[in-house]
Structures are given as structure tokens and as C-alpha cells.
Protein backbone atom coordinates (compact mmCIF):
# COMPACT_ATOMS: atom_id res chain seq x y z
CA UNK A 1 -17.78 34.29 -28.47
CA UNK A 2 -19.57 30.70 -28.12
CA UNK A 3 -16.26 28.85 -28.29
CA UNK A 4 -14.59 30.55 -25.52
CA UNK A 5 -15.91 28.73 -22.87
CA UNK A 6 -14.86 25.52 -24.38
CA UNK A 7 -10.88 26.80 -25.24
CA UNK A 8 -11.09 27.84 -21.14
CA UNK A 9 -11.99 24.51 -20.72
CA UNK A 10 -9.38 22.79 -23.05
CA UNK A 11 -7.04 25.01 -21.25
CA UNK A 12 -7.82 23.76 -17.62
CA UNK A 13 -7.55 20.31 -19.47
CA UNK A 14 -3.88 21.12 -20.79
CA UNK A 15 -2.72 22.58 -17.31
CA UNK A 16 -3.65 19.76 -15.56
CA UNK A 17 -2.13 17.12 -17.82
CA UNK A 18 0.99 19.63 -17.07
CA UNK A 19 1.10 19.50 -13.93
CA UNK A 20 0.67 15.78 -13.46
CA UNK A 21 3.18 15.17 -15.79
CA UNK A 22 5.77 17.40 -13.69
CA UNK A 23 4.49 15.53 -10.28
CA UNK A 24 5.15 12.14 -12.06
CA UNK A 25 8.73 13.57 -13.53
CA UNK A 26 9.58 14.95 -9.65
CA UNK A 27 8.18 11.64 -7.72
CA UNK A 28 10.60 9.80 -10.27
CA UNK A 29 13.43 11.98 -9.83
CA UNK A 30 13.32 11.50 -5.94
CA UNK A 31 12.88 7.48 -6.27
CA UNK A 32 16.29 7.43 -8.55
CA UNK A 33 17.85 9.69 -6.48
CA UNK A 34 16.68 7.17 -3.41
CA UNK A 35 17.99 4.09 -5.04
CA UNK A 36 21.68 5.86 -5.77
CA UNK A 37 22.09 6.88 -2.05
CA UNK A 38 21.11 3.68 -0.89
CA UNK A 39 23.98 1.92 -3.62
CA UNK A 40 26.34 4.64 -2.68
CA UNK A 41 26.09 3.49 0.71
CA UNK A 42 26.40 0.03 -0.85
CA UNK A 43 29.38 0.62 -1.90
CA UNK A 44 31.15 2.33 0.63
CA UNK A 45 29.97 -0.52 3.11
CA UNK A 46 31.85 -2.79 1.08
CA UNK A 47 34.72 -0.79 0.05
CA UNK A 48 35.24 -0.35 3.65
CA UNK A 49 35.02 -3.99 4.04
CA UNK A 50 32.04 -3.90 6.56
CA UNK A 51 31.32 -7.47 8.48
CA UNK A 52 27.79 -6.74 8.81
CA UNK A 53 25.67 -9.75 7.93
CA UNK A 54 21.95 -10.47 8.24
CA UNK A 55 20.88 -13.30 9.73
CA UNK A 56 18.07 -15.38 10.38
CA UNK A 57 17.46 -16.81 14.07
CA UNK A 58 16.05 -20.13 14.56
CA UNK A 59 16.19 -22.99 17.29
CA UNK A 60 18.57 -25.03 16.64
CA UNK A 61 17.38 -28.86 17.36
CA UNK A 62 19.69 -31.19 19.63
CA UNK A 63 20.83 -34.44 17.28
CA UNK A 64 22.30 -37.39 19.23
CA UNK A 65 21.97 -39.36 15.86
CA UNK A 66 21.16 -38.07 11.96
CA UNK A 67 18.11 -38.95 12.10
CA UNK A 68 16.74 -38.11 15.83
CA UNK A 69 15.78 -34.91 15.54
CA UNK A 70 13.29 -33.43 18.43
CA UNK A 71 10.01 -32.19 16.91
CA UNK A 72 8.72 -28.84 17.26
CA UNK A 73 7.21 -27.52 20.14
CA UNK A 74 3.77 -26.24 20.74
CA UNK A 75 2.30 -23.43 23.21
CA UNK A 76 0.43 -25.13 26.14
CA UNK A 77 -3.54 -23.52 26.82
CA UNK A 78 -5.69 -24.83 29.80
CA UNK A 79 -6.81 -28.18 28.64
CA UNK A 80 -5.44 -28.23 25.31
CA UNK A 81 -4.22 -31.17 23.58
CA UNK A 82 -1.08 -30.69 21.71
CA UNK A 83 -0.04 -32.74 18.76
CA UNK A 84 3.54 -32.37 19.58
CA UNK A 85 3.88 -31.56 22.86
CA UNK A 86 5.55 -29.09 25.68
CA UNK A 87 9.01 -30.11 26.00
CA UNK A 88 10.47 -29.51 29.86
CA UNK A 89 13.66 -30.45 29.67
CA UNK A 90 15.19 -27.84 32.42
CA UNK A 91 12.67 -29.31 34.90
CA UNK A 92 13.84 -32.41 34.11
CA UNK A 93 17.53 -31.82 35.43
CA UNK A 94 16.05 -30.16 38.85
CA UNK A 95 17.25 -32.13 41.61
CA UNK A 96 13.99 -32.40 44.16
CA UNK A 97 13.35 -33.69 47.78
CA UNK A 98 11.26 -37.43 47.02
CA UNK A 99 9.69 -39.53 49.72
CA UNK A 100 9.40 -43.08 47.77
CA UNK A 101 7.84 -44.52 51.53
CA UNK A 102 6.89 -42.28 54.71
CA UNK A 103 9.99 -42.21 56.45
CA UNK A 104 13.38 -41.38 54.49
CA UNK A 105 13.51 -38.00 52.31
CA UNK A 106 15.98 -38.56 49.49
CA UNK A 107 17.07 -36.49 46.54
CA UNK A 108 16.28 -37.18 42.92
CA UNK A 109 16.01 -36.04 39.79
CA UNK A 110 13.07 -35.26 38.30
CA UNK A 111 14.09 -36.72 35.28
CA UNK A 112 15.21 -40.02 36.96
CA UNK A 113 13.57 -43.58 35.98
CA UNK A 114 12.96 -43.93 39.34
CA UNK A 115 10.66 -41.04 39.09
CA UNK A 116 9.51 -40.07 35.48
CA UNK A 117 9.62 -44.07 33.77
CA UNK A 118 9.82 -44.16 30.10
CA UNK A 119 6.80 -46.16 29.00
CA UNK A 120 4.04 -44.72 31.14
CA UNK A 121 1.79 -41.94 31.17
CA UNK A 122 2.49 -38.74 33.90
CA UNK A 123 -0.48 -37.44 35.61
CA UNK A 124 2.07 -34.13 37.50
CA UNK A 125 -0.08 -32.20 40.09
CA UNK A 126 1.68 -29.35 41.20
CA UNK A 127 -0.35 -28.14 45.02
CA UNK A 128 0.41 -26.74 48.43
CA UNK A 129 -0.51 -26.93 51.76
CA UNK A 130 -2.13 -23.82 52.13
CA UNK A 131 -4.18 -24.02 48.55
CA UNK A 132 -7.90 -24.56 49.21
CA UNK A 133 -8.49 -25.95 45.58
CA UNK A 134 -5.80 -28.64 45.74
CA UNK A 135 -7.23 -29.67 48.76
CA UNK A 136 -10.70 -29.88 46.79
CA UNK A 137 -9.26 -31.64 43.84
CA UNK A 138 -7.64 -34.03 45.58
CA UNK A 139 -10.24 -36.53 46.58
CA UNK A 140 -11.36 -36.47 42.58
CA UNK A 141 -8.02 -37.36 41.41
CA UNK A 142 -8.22 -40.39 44.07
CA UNK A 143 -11.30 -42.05 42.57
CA UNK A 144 -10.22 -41.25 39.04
CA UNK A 145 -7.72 -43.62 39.40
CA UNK A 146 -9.96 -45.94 41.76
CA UNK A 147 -12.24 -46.32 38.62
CA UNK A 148 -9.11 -47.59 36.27
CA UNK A 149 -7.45 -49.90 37.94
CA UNK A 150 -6.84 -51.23 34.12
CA UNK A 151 -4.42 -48.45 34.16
CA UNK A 152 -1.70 -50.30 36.09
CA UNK A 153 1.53 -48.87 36.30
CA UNK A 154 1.14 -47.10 32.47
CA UNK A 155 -0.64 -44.58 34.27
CA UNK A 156 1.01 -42.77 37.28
CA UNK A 157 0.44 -39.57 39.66
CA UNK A 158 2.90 -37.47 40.41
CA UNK A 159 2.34 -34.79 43.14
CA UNK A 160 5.21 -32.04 43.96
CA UNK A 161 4.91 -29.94 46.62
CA UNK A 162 5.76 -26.11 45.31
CA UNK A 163 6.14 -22.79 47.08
CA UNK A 164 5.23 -24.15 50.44
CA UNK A 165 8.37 -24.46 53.15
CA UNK A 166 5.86 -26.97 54.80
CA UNK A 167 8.44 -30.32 55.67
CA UNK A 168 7.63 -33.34 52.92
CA UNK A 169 6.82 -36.72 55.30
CA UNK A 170 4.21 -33.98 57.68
CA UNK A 171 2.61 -32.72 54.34
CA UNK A 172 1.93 -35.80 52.27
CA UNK A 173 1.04 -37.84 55.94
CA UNK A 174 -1.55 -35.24 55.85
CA UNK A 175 -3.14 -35.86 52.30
CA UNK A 176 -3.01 -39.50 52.83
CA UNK A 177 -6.48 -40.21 52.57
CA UNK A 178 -7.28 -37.99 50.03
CA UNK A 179 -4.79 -38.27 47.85
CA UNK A 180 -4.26 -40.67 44.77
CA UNK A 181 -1.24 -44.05 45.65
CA UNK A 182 1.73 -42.31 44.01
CA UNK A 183 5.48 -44.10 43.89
CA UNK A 184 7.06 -40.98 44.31
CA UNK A 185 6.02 -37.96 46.09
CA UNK A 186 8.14 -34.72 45.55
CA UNK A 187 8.72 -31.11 46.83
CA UNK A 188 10.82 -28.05 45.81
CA UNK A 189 11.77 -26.18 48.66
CA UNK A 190 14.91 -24.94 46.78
CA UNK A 191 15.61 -20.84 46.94
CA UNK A 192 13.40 -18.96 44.35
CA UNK A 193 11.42 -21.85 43.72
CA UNK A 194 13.65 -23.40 40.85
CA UNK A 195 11.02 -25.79 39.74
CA UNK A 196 8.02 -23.12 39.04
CA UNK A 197 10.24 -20.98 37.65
CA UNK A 198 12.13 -23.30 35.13
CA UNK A 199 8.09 -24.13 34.30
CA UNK A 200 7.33 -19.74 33.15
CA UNK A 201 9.95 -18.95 31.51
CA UNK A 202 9.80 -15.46 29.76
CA UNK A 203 8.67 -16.89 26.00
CA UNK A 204 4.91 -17.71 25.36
CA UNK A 205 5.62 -21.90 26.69
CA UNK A 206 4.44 -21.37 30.43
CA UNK A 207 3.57 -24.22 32.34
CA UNK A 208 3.22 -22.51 35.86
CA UNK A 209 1.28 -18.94 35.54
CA UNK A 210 1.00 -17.99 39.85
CA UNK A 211 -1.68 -20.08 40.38
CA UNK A 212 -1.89 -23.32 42.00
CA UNK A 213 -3.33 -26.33 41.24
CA UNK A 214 -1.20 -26.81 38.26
CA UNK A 215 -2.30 -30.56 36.57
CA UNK A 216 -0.13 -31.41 33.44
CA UNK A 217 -0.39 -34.71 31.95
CA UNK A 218 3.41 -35.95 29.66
CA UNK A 219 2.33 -38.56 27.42
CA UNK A 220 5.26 -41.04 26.59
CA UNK A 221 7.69 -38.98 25.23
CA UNK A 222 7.44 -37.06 28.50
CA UNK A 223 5.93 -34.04 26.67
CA UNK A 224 3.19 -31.95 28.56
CA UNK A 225 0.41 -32.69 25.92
CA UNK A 226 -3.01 -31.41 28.30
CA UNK A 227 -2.71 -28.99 31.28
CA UNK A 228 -5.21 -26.76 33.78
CA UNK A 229 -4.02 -23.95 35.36
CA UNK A 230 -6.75 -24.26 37.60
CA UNK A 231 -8.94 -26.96 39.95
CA UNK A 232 -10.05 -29.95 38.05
CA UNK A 233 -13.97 -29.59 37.89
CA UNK A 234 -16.03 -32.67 37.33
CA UNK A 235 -16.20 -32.35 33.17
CA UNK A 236 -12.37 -31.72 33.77
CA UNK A 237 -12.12 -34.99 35.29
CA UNK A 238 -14.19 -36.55 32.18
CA UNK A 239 -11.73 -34.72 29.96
CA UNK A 240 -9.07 -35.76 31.64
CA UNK A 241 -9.49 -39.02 31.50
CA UNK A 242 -10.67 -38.98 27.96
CA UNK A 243 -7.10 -37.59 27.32
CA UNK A 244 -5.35 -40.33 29.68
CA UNK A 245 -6.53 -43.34 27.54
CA UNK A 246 -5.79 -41.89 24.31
CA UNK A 247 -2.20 -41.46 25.33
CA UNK A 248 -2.48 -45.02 26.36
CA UNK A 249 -3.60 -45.94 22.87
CA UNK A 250 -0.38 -43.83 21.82
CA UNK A 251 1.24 -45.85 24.23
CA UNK A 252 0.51 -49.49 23.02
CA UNK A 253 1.11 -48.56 19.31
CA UNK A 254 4.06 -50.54 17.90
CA UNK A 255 3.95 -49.27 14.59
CA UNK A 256 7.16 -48.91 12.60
CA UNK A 257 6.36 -44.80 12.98
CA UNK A 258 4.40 -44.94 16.11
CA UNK A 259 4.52 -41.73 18.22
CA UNK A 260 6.26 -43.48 21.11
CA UNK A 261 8.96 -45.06 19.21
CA UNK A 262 10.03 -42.05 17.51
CA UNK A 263 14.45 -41.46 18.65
CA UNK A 264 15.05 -37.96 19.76
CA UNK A 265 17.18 -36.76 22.98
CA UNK A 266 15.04 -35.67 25.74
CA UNK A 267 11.83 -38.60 24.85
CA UNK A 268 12.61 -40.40 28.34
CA UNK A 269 14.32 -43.16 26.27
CA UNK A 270 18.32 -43.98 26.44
CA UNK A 271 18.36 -44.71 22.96
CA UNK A 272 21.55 -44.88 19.77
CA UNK A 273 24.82 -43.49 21.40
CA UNK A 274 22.57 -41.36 24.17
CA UNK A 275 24.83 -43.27 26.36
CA UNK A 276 28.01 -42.75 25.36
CA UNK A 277 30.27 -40.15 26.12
CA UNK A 278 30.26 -38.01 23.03
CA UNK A 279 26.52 -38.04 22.35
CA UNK A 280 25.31 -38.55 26.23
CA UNK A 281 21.64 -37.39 26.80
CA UNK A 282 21.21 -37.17 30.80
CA UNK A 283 17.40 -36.68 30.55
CA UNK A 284 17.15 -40.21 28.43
CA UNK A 285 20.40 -41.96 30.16
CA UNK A 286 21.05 -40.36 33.27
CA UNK A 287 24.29 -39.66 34.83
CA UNK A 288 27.29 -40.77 32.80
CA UNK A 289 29.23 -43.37 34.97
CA UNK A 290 33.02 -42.80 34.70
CA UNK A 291 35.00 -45.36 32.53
CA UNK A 292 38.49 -46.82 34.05
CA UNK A 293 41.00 -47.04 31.99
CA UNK A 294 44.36 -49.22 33.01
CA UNK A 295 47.50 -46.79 33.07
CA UNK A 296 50.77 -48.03 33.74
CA UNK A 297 52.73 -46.98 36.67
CA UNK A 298 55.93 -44.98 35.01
CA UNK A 299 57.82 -45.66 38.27
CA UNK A 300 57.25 -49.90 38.12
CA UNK A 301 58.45 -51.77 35.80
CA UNK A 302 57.97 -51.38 31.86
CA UNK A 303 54.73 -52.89 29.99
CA UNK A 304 55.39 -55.17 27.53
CA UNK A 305 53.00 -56.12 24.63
CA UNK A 306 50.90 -59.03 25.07
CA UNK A 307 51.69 -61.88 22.84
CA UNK A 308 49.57 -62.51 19.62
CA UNK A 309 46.09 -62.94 20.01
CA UNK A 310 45.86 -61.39 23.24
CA UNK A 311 44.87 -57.44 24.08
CA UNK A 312 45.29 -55.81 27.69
CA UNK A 313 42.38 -55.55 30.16
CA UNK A 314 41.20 -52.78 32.42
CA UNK A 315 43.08 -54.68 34.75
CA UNK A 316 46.21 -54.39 32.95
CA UNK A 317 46.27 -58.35 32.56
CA UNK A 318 46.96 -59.95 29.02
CA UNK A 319 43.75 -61.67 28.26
CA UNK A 320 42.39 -63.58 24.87
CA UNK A 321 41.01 -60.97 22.76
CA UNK A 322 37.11 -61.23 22.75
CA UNK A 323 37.23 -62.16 26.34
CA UNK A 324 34.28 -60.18 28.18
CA UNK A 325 30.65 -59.09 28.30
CA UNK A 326 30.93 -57.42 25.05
CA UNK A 327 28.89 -54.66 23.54
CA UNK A 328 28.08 -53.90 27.53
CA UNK A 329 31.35 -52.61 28.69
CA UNK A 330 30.74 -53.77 31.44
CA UNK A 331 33.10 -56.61 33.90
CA UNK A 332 32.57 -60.59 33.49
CA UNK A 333 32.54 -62.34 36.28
CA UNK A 334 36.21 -63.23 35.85
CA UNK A 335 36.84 -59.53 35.59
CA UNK A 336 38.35 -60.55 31.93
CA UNK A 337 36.81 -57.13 30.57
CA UNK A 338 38.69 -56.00 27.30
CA UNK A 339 35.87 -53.69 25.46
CA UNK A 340 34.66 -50.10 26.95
CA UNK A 341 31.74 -49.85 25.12
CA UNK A 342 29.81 -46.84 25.53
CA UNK A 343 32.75 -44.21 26.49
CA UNK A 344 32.43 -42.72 22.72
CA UNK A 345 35.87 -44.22 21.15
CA UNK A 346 35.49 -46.94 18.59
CA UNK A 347 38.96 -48.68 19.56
CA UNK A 348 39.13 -52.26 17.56
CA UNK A 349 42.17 -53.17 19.30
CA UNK A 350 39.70 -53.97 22.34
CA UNK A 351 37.61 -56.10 20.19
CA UNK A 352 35.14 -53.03 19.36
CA UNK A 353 33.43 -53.09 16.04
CA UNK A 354 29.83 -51.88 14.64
CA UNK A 355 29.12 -55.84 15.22
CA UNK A 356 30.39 -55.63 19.11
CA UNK A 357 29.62 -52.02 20.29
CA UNK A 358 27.97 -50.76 17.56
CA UNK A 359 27.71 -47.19 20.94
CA UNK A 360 31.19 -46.59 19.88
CA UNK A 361 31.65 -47.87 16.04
CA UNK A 362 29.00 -46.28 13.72
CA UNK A 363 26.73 -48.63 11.74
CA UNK A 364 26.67 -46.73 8.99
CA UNK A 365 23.52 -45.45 7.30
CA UNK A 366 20.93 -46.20 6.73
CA UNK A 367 21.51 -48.35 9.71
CA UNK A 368 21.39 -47.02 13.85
CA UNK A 369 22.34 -48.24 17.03
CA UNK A 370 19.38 -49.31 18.75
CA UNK A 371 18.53 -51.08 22.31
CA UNK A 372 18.18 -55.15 20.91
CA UNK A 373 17.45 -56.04 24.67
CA UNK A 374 19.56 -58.06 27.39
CA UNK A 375 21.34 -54.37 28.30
CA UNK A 376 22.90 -54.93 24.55
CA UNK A 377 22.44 -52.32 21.31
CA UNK A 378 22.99 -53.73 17.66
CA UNK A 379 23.11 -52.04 14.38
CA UNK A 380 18.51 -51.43 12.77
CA UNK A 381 16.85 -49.73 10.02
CA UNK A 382 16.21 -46.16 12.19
CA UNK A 383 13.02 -44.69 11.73
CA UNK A 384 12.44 -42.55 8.63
């Protein structure tokens, strides 16, 4: 009778080794019969020919040249510093009321060189009439830039008016003594404020949150690198400025990889074939001027080729090939024109070659068009 207790217990042992065993054999069962639905359906899918693809979504960067890609982005905090930058490239295209002197309102772009200069640093304010803490802020941005006069033109305010219908020469006469010398003074009065909104768009890189001031500084690839959603306090100011003259250390670096050298469309910079037709940047280059061709009458008289050595102008005159401005495109003074350099087309019958208009005939890598001063581009190692 002693060893009954111990065969019930050997028994409970046994049952339960049972019973896992059959919860292991079911739980297997159901996983193979998972994995043959799912490559029955495998098969049908493609027995029936089925288009469906997965596919990974990603920004795609805008190239003007092989090498001049834009760099990432990053998401703008109150007074944060970004490494890379805010990029604002539909503000830039906004067309905006500007007041360059007290009298004449004039449209520009806010993109422009005549209002956003590559080769400076962008102190944008974004007030109102009616907002008590840009009127507070105000006076403090004025003797920030009292106490650098150093800063010179590489250093420039930029106010815009925003969601205030107040008229431009009455409101900025008004903030005249308060407010900081600025080249250009702006306002968007356009319907549903086009500016603010291109500025919060529905992704997590928001520049304008509903609350004004708005201060955003674009370092000199135009990028919003250090913004306040909020009045400027004084250790704002201190920050601020801190932030100012290490953009201006950015600024002066001519290293070979220097931040402010780097090619990309959208840096401020009409750089490579930005210019041209087939690779124009407006944000670097501006508007693309229209190219004139020469196109003979049908109803005159028949062209006939030039003789040797000689190619046919804009004009529709037979001039010595060569004869022009060269890699500018643009008239002599005899009006002796022959190249178009610039309109995307690398036509060597004009004279055009990677040596004369290197816009329109590639260079050829690792080589890249590049500004070589005088208004002229020539064929340069491109930044790696």
C-alpha cells in the first residue's frame, strides 16, 4: 500500500507530459496549416497575375547636377540650432508687397537677391500691428544690431508684416524708431495668408504655430537654423546673437567642404546649369529670361548657308564664328552674338563647347560647371 501514492504521482507525471505533448502537436498543426493558406494565397495572387507591389516611400531629393544633392532636413524647436537646417523653399516663391524706401510699394519675391542675398545672414521677424510683444521686442532687436556694427551687410533684418490688413508705408512709418535699418521691409496681405501658411504646413516642419512674434534666423544656405515662436527675452537676445556670429564664422569659411560652399538647388546660390533651361532653379537663379532665336521668314526670300568659317547670328547675319561674348550668351556691343549659352542645348555649330559654355556642354566628371567670375562659368573639381 506504501507505493501507491507514488504510482498516483507518476501517473499525474505521465498525463501531463500527455497533454503537453498534444498542445505542442495542435499549436504546430495550426502554424503549418497558417503558412499553407498564406502560400495558397501566394499563389493564386500570382497565378492571377496580381500588380500589387510594396513599396517604400521616401523624399526624393531635387539634383540640378550629380553631385548637388540637398541635405536632409531637420524639425525646427524654439531656439534650436539645427545642423542642417529648415528648408523653405515654398516661401521662397511667394510674391510679397516690399517697401525698399518710404514711398513706392513694389512686388517681390521673397526669394529675390534683392531681398534674401546669397552671402549674408537673415535675421526674418515675422510681427503685426496689433501684437503687443512685437511691439516690445522691437526696440531690442534695434540695439542688437546697434552693438555690431562689425556685422555690415553679412548680417541683415528682415521684418514682414503677416495677418494684419494694416497698409505697408503707414505701418513701418510707425515702427520707425523702434525698429532695426532693414533694406527691405515686407507684408503679406494676400487671401488666407499664403506666407504663414506655406510656413505650418501639416508635417512636423512648422515655422509659424498662431502666434506672433515669429524670429527665424537662415544662415547662408538660406536654411532656418534657430527660431522663437515667441518674444525675444533678454538671454534670447544673448542667444541670439551667440547664434548670429557663429553663422558668420560659417560664413567666412572657404574651405574646400565648407558649409557655405556646398552646390545644391534651393542654397540661395545660381550655381552649375541652375541657370539654364533644363536644370533652372528659380530660388538660386530667379526668373528664366526668354532666349531669341533667329527664324526665317518662309514668305521672304530663302536663307542661304553662310560661307566657310562663318555661323548665323541671332540676328540672322553671317558673322565669323567665335564672334561674341561667349560663355555669357549674352549680345556684344556689335550685336555679333553667335552662342546662347545657358538655354540648355549644347549646339557646337554656335561655337558652344565644355571650353565656351561649359551651362550647355557637360564637363564631364569628375569635373562641374561652376561660377569662375566676370558673369562667366568654366569646367572645376565639384565638391565631394
Amino acid at each position: 500500500m506504501a507505493g501507491t501514492p507514488l504510482l498516483l504521482r507518476w501517473s499525474l507525471v505521465n498525463l501531463f507530459l500527455t497533454a503537453a505533448a498534444a498542445g505542442l502537436t495542435l499549436f504546430i498543426w495550426l502554424a503549418e496549416k497558417d503558412v499553407r493558406t498564406q502560400l495558397a494565397k501566394l499563389r493564386q495572387r500570382e497565378q492571377a497575375g496580381c500588380p500589387e507591389k510594396r513599396v517604400i516611400k521616401s523624399d526624393v531629393p531635387t539634383i540640378v547636377d550629380p553631385e548637388a544633392i540637398a541635405p536632409p532636413q531637420d524639425a525646427p524647436r524654439s531656439g534650436y540650432i539645427g545642423e542642417r537646417g529648415t528648408d523653405i523653399t515654398p516661401a521662397m516663391r511667394l510674391y510679397l508687397e516690399a517697401l525698399r524706401g518710404t514711398d513706392k510699394v513694389e512686388t517681390l519675391r521673397l526669394g529675390a537677391q534683392d531681398v534674401l542675398p546669397s552671402g549674408a545672414i537673415h535675421v526674418v521677424n515675422l510681427w503685426a500691428t496689433w501684437c503687443a510683444p512685437c511691439k516690445a521686442e522691437m526696440p531690442d532687436f534695434k540695439a542688437m544690431f546697434e552693438r555690431h556694427a562689425d556685422w555690415g551687410d553679412t548680417v541683415r533684418f528682415v521684418p514682414i508684416l503677416v495677418k494684419d490688413a494694416a497698409e505697408p508705408r503707414s505701418a513701418y512709418q510707425s515702427f520707425a524708431d523702434t525698429m532695426p535699418p532693414a533694406p527691405v521691409k515686407l507684408a503679406d496681405r494676400g487671401m488666407n495668408d499664403p506666407l504663414v501658411t506655406s510656413l505650418s504646413p501639416a508635417d512636423h516642419i512648422k515655422l509659424f504655430r498662431g502666434n506672433l512674434p515669429v524670429t527665424m534666423v537662415l544662415d547662408c544656405n538660406r536654411r532656418v537654423r534657430w527660431a522663437k515662436f515667441e518674444q525675444l527675452l533678454e538671454a534670447d537676445f544673448v542667444e541670439l546673437e551667440k547664434v548670429i556670429e557663429q553663422f558668420r564664422r560659417e560664413l567666412a569659411d572657404k574651405g574646400e567642404h565648407a558649409w557655405c560652399s556646398q552646390p545644391w538647388p534651393g542654397n540661395g546660390r545660381c550655381e552649375g546649369r541652375e541657370g539654364t533651361a533644363a536644370h533652372h532653379s528659380l530660388e538660386d537663379c530667379g526668373e528664366l529670361k526668354p532666349v531669341r532665336r533667329y527664324t526665317p521668314d518662309p514668305a521672304s526670300a530663302p536663307v542661304v548657308d553662310c560661307p566657310a568659317g562663318q555661323v548665323r547670328a541671332d540676328d540672322g547675319r553671317c558673322v565669323a564664328r567665335g564672334a561674341g561674348t561667349g560663355a555669357t550668351g549674352k549680345p556684344s556691343k556689335t550685336g555679333k552674338t553667335t552662342m546662347i549659352c545657358g538655354d540648355g542645348k549644347c549646339e557646337p555649330a554656335r561655337g558652344e563647347s565644355k571650353m565656351t559654355c561649359c551651362q550647355d556642354c557637360p564637363c564631364g566628371a569628375p569635373l562641374m560647371c561652376k561660377p569662375a567670375g566676370n558673369d562667366s562659368h568654366s569646367c572645376q573639381v565639384g565638391l565631394k
